[in-house]
Protein backbone atom coordinates (compact mmCIF):
# COMPACT_ATOMS: atom_id res chain seq x y z
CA UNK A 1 -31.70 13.23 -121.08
CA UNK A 2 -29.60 13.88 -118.49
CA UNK A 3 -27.06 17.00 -118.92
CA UNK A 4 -23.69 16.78 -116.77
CA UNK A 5 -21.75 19.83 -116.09
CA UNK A 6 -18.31 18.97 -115.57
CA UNK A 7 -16.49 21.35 -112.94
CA UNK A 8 -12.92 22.74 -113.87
CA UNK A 9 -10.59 23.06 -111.06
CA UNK A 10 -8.77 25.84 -109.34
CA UNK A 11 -5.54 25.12 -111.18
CA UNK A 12 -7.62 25.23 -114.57
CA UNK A 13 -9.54 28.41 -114.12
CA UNK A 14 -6.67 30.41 -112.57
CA UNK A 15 -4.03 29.34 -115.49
CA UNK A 16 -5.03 32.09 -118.15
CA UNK A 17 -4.79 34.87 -115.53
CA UNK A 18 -0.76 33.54 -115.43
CA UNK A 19 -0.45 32.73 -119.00
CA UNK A 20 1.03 36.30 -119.33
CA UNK A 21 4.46 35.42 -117.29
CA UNK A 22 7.39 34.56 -119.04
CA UNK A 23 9.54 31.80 -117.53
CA UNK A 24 12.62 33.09 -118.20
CA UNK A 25 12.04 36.57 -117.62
CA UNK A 26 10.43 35.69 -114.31
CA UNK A 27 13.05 33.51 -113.19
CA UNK A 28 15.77 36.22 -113.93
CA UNK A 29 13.72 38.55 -111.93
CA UNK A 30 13.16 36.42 -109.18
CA UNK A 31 16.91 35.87 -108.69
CA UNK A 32 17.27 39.39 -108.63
CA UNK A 33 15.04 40.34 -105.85
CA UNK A 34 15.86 37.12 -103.73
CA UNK A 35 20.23 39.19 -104.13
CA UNK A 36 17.90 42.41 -103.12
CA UNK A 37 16.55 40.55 -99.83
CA UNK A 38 19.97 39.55 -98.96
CA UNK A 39 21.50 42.53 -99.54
CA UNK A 40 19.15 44.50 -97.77
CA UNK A 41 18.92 42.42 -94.58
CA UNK A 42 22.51 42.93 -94.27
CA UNK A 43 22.88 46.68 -95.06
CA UNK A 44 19.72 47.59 -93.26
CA UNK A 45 20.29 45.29 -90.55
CA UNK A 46 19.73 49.25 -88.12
CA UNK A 47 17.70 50.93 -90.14
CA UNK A 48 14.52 50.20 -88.47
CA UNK A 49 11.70 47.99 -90.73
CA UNK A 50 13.94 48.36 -94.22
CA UNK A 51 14.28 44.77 -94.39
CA UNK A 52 10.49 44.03 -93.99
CA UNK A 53 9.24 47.49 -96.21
CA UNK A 54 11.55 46.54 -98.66
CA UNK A 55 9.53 42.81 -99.02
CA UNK A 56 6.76 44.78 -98.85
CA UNK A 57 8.00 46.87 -101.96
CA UNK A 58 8.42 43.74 -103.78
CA UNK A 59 4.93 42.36 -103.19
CA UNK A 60 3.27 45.58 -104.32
CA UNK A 61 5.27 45.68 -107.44
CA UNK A 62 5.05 42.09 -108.32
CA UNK A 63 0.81 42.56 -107.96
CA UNK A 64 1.20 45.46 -110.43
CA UNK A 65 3.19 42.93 -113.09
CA UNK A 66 0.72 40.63 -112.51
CA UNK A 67 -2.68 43.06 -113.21
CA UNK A 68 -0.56 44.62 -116.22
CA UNK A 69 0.58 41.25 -117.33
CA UNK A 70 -3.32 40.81 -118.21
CA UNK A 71 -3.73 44.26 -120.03
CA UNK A 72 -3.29 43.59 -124.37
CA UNK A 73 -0.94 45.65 -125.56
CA UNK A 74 -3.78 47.44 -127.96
CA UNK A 75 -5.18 48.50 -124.46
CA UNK A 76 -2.08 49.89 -123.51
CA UNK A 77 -1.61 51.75 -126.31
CA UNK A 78 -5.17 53.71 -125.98
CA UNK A 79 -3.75 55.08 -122.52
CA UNK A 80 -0.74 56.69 -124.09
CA UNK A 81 -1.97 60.03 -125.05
CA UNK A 82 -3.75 60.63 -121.61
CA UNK A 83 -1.12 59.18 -119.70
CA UNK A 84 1.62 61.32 -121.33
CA UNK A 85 -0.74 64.79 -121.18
CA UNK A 86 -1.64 63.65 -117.49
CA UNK A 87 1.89 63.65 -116.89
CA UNK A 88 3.41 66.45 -118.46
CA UNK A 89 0.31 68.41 -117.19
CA UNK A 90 1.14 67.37 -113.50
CA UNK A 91 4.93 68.51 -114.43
CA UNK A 92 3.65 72.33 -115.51
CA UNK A 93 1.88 71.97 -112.07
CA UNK A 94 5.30 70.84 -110.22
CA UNK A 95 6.81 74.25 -112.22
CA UNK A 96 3.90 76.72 -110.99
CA UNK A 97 2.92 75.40 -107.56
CA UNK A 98 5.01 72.19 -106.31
CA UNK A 99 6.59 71.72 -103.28
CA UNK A 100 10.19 72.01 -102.72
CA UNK A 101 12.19 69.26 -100.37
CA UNK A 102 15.84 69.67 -99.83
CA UNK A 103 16.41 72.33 -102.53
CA UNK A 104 14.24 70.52 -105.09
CA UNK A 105 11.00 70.78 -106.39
CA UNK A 106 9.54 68.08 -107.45
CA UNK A 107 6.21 66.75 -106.01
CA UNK A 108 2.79 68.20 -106.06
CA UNK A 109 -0.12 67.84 -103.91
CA UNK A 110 -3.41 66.46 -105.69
CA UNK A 111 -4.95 64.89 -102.38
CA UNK A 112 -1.97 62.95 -101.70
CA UNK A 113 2.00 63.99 -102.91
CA UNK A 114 3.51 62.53 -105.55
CA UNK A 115 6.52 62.74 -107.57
CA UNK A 116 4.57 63.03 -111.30
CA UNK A 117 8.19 62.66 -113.00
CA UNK A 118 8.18 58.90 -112.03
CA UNK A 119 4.95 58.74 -114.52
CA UNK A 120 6.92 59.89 -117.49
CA UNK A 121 9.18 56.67 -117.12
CA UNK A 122 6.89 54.55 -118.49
CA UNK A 123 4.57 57.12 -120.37
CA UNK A 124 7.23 58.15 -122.35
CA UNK A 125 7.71 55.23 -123.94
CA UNK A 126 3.98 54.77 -124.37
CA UNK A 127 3.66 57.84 -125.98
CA UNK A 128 6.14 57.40 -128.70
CA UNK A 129 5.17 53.82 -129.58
CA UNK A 130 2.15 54.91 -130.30
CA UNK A 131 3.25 58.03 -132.55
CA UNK A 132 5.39 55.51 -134.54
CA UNK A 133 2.70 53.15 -134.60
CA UNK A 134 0.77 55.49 -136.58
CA UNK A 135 3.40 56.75 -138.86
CA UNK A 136 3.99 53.23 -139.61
CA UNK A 137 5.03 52.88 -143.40
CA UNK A 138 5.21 56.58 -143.96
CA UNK A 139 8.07 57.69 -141.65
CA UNK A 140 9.42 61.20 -142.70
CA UNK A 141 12.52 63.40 -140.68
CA UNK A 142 9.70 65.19 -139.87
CA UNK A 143 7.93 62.69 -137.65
CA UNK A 144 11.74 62.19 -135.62
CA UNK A 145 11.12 65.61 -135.28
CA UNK A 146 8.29 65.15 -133.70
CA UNK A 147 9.16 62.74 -131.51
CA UNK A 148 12.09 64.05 -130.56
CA UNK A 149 10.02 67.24 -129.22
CA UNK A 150 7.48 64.68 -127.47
CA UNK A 151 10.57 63.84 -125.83
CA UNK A 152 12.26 67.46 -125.17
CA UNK A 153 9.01 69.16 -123.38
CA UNK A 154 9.37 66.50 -120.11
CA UNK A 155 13.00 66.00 -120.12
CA UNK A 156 13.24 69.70 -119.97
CA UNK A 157 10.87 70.37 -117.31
CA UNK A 158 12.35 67.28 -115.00
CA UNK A 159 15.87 69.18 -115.54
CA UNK A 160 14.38 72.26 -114.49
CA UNK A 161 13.11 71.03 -111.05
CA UNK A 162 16.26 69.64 -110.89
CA UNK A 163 16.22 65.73 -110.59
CA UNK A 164 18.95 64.96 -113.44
CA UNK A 165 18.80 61.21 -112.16
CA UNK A 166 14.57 61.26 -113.38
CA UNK A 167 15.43 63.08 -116.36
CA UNK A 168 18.09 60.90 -117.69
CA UNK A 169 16.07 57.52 -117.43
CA UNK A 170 13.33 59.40 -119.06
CA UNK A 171 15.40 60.86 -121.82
CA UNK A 172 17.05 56.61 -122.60
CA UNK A 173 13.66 55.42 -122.53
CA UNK A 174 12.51 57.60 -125.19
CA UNK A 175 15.81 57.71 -127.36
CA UNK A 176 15.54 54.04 -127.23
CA UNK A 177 12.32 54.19 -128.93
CA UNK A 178 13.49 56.53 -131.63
CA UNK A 179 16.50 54.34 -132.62
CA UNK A 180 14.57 51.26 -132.66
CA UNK A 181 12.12 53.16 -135.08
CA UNK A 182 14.95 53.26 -137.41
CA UNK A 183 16.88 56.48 -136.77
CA UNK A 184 19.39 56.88 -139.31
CA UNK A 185 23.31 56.50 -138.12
CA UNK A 186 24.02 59.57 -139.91
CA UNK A 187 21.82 61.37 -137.42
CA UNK A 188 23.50 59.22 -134.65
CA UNK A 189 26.89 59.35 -135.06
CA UNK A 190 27.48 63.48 -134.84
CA UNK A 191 26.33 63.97 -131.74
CA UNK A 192 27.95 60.85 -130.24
CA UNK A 193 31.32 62.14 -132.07
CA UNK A 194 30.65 65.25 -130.09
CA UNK A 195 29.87 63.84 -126.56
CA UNK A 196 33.01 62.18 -126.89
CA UNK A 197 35.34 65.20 -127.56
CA UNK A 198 33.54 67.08 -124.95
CA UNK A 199 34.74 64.25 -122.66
CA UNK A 200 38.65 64.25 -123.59
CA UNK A 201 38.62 67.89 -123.30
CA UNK A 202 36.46 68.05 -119.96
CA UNK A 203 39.42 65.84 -118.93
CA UNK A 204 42.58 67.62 -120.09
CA UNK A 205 41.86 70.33 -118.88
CA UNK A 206 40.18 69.71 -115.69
CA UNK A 207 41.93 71.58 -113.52
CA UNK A 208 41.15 75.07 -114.87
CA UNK A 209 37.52 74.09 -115.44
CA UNK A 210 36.92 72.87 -112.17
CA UNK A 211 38.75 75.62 -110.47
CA UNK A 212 37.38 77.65 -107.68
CA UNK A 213 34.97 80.73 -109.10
CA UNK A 214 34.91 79.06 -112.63
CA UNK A 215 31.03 78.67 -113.49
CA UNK A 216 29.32 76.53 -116.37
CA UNK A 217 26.16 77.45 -118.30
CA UNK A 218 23.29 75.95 -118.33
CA UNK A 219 23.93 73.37 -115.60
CA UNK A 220 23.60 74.18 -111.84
CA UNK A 221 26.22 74.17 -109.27
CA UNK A 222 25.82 71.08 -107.68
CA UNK A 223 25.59 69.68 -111.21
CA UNK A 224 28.85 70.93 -112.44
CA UNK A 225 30.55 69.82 -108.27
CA UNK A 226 29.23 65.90 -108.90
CA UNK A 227 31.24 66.29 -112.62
CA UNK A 228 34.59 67.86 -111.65
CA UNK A 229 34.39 65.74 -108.31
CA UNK A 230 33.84 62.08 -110.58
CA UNK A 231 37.20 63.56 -112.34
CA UNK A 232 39.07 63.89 -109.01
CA UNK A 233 37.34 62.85 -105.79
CA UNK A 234 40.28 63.88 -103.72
CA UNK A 235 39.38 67.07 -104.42
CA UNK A 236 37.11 67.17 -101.10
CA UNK A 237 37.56 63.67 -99.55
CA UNK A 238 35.60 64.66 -96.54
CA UNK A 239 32.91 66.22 -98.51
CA UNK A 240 31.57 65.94 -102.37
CA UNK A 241 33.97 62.91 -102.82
CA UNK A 242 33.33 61.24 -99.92
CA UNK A 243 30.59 59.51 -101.34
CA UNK A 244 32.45 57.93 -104.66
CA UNK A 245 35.85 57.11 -102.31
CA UNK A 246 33.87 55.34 -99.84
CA UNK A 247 32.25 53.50 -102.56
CA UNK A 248 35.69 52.20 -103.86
CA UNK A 249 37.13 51.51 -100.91
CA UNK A 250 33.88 49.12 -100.62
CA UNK A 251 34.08 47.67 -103.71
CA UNK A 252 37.98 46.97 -103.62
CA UNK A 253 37.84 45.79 -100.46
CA UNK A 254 35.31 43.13 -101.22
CA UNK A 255 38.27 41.08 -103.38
CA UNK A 256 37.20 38.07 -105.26
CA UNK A 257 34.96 36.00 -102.81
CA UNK A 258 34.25 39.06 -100.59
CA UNK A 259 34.04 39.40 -96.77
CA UNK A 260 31.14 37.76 -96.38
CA UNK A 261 27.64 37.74 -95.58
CA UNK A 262 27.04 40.50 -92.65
CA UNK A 263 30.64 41.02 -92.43
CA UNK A 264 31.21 43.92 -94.52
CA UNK A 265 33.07 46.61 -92.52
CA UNK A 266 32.45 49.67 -94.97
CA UNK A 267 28.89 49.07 -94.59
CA UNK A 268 28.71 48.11 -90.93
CA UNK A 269 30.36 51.16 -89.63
CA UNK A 270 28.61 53.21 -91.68
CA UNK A 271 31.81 54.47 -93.84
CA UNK A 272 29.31 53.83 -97.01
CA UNK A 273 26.77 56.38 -97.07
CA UNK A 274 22.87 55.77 -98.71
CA UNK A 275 23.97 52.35 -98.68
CA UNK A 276 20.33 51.09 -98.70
CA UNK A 277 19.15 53.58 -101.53
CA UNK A 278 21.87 54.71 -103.86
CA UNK A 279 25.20 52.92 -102.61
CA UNK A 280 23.63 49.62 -101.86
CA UNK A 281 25.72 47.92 -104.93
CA UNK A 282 28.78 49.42 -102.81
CA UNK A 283 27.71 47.18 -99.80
CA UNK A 284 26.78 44.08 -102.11
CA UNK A 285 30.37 44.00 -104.00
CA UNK A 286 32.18 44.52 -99.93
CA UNK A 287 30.14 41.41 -98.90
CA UNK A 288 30.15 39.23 -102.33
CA UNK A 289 32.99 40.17 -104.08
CA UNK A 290 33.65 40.29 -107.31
CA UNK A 291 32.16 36.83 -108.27
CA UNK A 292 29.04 38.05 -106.44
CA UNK A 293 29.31 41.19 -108.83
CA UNK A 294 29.63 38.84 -111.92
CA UNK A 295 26.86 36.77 -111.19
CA UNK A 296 24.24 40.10 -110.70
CA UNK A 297 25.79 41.79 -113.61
CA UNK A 298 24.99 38.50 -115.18
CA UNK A 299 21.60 38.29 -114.16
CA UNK A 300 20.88 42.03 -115.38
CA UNK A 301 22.20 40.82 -118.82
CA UNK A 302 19.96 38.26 -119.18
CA UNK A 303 16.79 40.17 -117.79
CA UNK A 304 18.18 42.64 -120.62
CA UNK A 305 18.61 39.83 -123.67
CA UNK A 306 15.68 38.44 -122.69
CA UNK A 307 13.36 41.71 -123.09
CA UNK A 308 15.23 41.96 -126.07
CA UNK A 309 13.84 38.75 -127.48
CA UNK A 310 10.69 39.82 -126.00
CA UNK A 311 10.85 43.05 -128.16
CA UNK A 312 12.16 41.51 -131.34
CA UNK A 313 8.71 38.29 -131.59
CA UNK A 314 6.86 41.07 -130.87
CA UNK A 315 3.54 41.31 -133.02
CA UNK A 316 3.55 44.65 -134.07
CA UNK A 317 5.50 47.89 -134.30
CA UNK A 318 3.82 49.29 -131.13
CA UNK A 319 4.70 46.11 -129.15
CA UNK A 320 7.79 45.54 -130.51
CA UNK A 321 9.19 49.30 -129.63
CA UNK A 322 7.49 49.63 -126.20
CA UNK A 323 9.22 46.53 -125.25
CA UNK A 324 12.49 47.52 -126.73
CA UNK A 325 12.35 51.14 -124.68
CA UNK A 326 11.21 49.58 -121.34
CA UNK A 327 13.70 47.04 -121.46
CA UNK A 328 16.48 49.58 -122.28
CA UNK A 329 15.18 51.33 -118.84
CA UNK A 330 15.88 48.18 -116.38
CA UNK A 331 19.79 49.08 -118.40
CA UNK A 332 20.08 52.10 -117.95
CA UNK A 333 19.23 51.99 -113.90
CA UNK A 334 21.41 49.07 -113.76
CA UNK A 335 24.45 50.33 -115.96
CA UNK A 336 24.07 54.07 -114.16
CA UNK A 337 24.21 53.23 -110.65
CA UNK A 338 26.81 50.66 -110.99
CA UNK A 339 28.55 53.31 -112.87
CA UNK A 340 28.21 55.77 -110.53
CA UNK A 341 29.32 53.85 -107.32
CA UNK A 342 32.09 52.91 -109.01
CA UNK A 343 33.57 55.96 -109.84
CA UNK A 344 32.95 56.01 -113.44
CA UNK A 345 29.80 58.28 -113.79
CA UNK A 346 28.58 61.10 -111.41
CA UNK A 347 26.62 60.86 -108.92
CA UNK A 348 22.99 60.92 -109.45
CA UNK A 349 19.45 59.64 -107.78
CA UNK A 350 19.29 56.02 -109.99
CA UNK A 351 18.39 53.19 -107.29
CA UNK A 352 19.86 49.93 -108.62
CA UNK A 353 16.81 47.47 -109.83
CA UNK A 354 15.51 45.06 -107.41
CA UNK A 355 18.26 45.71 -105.00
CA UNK A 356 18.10 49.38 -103.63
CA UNK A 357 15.27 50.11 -101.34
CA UNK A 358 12.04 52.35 -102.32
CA UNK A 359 9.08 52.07 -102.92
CA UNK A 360 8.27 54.52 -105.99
CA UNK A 361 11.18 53.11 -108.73
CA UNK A 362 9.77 49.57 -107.44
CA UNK A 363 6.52 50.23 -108.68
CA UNK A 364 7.81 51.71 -111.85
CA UNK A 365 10.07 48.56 -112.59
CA UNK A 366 6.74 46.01 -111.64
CA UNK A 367 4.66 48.36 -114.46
CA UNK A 368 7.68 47.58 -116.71
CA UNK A 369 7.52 43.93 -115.92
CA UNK A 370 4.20 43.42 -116.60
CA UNK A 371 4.64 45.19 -120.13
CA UNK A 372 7.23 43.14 -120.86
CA UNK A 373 4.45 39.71 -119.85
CA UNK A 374 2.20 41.37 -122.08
CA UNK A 375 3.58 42.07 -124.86
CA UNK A 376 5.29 38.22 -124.36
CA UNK A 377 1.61 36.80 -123.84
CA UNK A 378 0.08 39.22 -126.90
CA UNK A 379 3.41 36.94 -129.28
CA UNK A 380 1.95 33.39 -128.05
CA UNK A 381 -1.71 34.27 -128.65
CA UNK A 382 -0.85 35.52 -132.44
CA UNK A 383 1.43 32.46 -132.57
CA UNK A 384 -1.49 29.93 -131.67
């Protein structure tokens, strides 16, 4: 008796490996990065091979989605505790022995430099997942407790290097986590209250606490400059405020429809400073106006709803909270660097997602992606 093998094709064998991509989520990232092209071939139209490393950036980070797309979320829960000790570990190191660049210390040398606060982005996250994961059913004030030290001990020692930028996106990714847990409002709402009068006083009475001579504790002096210059950039228009004027002039000059496509002037004559890193959303809104702002402020709220949904058909606790925090990150770069270039927050190092150029946050945001097709991919195979 004859036995007949029959051959599957390339299209069949290859479609599990992309049965981890979400359509929606990867068309709302795709639209994304095709605005980041754009942008960046007009803004770095003189700075050398931006353009070009910045497509490069892209294709790195969307071959990382695409390998983590493929890793179960039970997987990725087994590498939190190592990934979070590797990481705070490498932080000590930064403390004891790192190397300081512009004023900063925050890399260390382990055969090749790197900047070991970029692991805690997505380790963080990990790491408390998996502690509520196990507390599941039995949650006490004691195991917020907990986590809330988990989260302290990095957050800390990324203040302390100082890159308040690193330590902020670290510090929403893991608060996110510990509301979705089901942190109690009551434990919420004080703190919040309190942020908020700290806020109305910082701004009534500015002008004595930003006076020359007048120091703050615990944060440093540049720290406490970016704060009292968000309240009045006029303060030094030449100098600490020349960043967040220039970056309003951009934006306000853009109008409704914008200048145009390679025609912004604030960007072209080089009024807008960083504007491939930092203050690239500065040289979109001068060039698109603001119904090109409305249309990537739309496309960050969907890639936001839609990890969101991701988070809440998610199979289990772990999933479901991991999805929850990383999504929160892709809003909190998006929401802070808007923010900042427009006047309303200080300034700090927060690239805008898809859009700014480098190649470290890129790779951070492709990891996040492909948690986000995991956990997506782990919902359909419980589903089926």
């Amino acid at each position: 008796m004859a036995v007949v093998f029959e051959r599957t094709s390339l299209l069949q064998r290859a479609t599990p490996w992309f049965s981890g991509f979400d359509g929606p989520l990867a068309f709302a990232v795709f639209l994304l990065a095709c605005a980041g092209l754009l942008t960046m071939y007009s803004s770095g139209y003189d700075h050398g091979t931006r353009f070009v490393d910045h497509g490069r950036n892209m294709l790195i980070a969307g071959t990382i989605m695409f390998v983590v797309a493929q890793i179960p979320p039970q997987r990725l829960m087994s590498l939190a505790v190592p990934l979070y000790v590797l990481g705070v570990t490498l932080l000590v190191a930064v403390a004891v022995f790192g190397i300081t660049k512009k004023g900063a210390r925050r890399w260390v040398n382990v055969g090749v430099t790197i900047q070991p606060s970029e692991i805690l982005k997505i380790a963080m996250p990990l790491m408390l997942a998996w502690w509520f994961q196990k507390r599941e059913g039995q949650l006490r004030s004691l195991d917020f407790f907990v986590a809330v030290t988990l989260l302290a001990i990095p957050v800390a020692l990324i203040v302390r290097q100082p890159d308040l930028g690193t330590a902020i996106l670290v510090l929403a990714a893991g608060l996110s986590v510990i509301f979705f847990a089901g942190l109690r409002w009551r434990w919420i709402l004080p703190p919040v209250l309190l942020g908020m009068v700290g806020v109305v006083l910082l701004v009534v009475f500015e002008p004595s606490l930003c006076a020359d001579g007048v120091r703050w504790p615990v944060l440093h002096d540049y720290q406490q400059q970016r704060i009292c210059t968000l309240l009045d950039p006029t303060r030094d228009p030449l100098g600490r405020g020349f960043h967040i004027i220039q970056g309003m002039i951009a934006i306000g000059s853009g109008g409704f429809l914008g200048k145009g496509f390679m025609q912004g002037t604030q960007t072209h004559l080089e009024f807008i400073p960083e504007r491939t890193t930092d203050f690239i959303f500065a040289a979109y809104a001068e060039e698109f106006g603001l119904l090109g702002n409305l249309m990537l402020i739309g496309g960050f709220v969907f890639l936001v709803m839609r990890g969101l949904t991701i988070a809440l058909e998610a199979p289990t606790l772990f999933s479901r909270l991991l999805a929850g925090s990383v999504t929160m990150i892709f809003f909190t770069y998006a929401f802070v660097n808007m923010g900042m270039v427009s006047g309303l927050l200080p300034v700090v190092g927060v690239p805008l997602p898809f859009i700014s150029y480098g190649g470290t946050a890129m790779v951070t945001l492709g990891m996040g992606l492909g948690i986000l097709m995991s956990v997506s991919k782990s919902k359909r195979l419980v589903q089926s």
